[in-house]
C-alpha atoms as a PDB file:
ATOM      1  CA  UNK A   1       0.000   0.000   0.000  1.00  0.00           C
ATOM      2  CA  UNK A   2       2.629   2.277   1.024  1.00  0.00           C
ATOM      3  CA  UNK A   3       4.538   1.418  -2.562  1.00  0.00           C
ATOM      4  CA  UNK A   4       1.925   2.105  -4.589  1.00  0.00           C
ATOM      5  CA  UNK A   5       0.988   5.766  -2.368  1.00  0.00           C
ATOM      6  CA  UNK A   6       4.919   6.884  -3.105  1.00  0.00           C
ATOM      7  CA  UNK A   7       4.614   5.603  -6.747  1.00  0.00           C
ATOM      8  CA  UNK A   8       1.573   7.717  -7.418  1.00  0.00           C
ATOM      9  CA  UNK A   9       2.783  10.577  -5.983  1.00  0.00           C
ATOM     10  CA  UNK A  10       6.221  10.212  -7.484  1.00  0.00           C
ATOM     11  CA  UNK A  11       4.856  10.169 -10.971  1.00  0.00           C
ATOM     12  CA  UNK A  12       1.851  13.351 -10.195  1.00  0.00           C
ATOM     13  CA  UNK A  13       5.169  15.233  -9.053  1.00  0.00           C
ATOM     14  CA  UNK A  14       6.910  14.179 -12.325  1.00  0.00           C
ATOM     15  CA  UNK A  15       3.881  15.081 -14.537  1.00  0.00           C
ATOM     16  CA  UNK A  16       3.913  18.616 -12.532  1.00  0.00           C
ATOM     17  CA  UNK A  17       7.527  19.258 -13.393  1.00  0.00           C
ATOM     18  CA  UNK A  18       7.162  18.681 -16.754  1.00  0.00           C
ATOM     19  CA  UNK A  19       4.435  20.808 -17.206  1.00  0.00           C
ATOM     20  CA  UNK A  20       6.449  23.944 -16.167  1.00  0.00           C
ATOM     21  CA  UNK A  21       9.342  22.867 -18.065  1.00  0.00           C
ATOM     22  CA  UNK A  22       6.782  23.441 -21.236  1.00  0.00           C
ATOM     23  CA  UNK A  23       7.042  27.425 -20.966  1.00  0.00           C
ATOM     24  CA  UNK A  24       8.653  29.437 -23.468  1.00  0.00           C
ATOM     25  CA  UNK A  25      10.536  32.476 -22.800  1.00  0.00           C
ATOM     26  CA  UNK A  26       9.744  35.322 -25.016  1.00  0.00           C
ATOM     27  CA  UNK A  27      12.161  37.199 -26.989  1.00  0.00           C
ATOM     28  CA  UNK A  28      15.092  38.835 -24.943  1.00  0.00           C
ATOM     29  CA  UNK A  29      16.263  41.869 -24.668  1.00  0.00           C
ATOM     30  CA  UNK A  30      13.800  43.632 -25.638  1.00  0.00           C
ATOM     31  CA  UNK A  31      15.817  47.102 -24.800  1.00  0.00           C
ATOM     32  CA  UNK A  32      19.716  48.010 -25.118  1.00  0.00           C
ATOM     33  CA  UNK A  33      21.938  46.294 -22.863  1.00  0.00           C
ATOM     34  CA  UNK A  34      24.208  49.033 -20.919  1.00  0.00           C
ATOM     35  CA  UNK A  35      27.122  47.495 -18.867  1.00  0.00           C
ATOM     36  CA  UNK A  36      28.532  49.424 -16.008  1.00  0.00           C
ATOM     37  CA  UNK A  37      32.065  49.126 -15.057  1.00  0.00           C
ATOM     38  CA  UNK A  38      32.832  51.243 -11.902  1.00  0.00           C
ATOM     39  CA  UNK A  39      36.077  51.063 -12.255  1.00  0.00           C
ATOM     40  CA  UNK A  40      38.645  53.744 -14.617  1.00  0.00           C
ATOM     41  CA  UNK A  41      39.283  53.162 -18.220  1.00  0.00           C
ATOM     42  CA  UNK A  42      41.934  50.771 -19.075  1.00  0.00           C
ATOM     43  CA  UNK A  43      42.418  48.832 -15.451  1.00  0.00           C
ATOM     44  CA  UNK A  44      41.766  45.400 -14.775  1.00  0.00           C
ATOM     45  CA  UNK A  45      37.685  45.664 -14.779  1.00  0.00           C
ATOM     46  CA  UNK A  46      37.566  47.510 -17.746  1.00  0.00           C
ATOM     47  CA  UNK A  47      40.022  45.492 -19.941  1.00  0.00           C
ATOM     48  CA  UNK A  48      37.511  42.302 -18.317  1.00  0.00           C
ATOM     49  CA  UNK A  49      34.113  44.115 -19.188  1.00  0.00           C
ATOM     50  CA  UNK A  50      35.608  44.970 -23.300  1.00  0.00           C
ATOM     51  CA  UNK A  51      36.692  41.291 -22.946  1.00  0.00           C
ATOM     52  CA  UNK A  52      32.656  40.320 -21.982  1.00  0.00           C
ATOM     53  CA  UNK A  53      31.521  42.805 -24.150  1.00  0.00           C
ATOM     54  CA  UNK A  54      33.148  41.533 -27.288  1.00  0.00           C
ATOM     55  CA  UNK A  55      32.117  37.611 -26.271  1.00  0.00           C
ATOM     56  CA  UNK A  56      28.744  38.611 -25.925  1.00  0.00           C
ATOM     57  CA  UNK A  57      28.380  39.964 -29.435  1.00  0.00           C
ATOM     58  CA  UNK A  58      30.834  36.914 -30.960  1.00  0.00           C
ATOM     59  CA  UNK A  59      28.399  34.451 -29.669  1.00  0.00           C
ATOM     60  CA  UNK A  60      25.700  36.712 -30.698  1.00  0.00           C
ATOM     61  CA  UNK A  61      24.077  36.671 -27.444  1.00  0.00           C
ATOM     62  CA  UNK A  62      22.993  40.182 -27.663  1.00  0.00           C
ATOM     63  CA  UNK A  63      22.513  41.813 -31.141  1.00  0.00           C
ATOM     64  CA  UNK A  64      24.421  45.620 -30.194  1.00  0.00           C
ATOM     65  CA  UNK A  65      25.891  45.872 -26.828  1.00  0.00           C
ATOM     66  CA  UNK A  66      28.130  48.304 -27.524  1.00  0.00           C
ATOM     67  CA  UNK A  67      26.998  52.402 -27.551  1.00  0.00           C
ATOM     68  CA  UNK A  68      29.432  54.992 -27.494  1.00  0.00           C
END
């Protein structure tokens, strides 16, 4: 009896999962992306953030990242 109890409720909770794993993100960004560095041009962060920056739009993650 017991077997059967944690079966049934083992597969409702697998059911459950799957139906939230169904959703489908929209389309994202909808806006420019503006990344903040508080740090001065040309140190550590900022050589980091151009390094993220250019990743980003290699893997074309986010269409235009860049906006000077």
């Amino acid at each position: 009896m017991k077997k059967t109890l944690v079966l049934i409720v083992a597969i409702v909770l697998c059911f459950s999962f799957m139906t939230a794993c169904g959703n489908k993100s929209g389309k994202y960004p909808t806006q420019s992306i503006e990344l903040v560095i508080p740090a001065s041009p040309g140190g550590g962060s900022d050589i980091m953030g151009r390094l993220l920056v250019e990743i980003i739009q290699e893997k074309n993650c986010v269409l235009s990242l860049w906006s000077q």
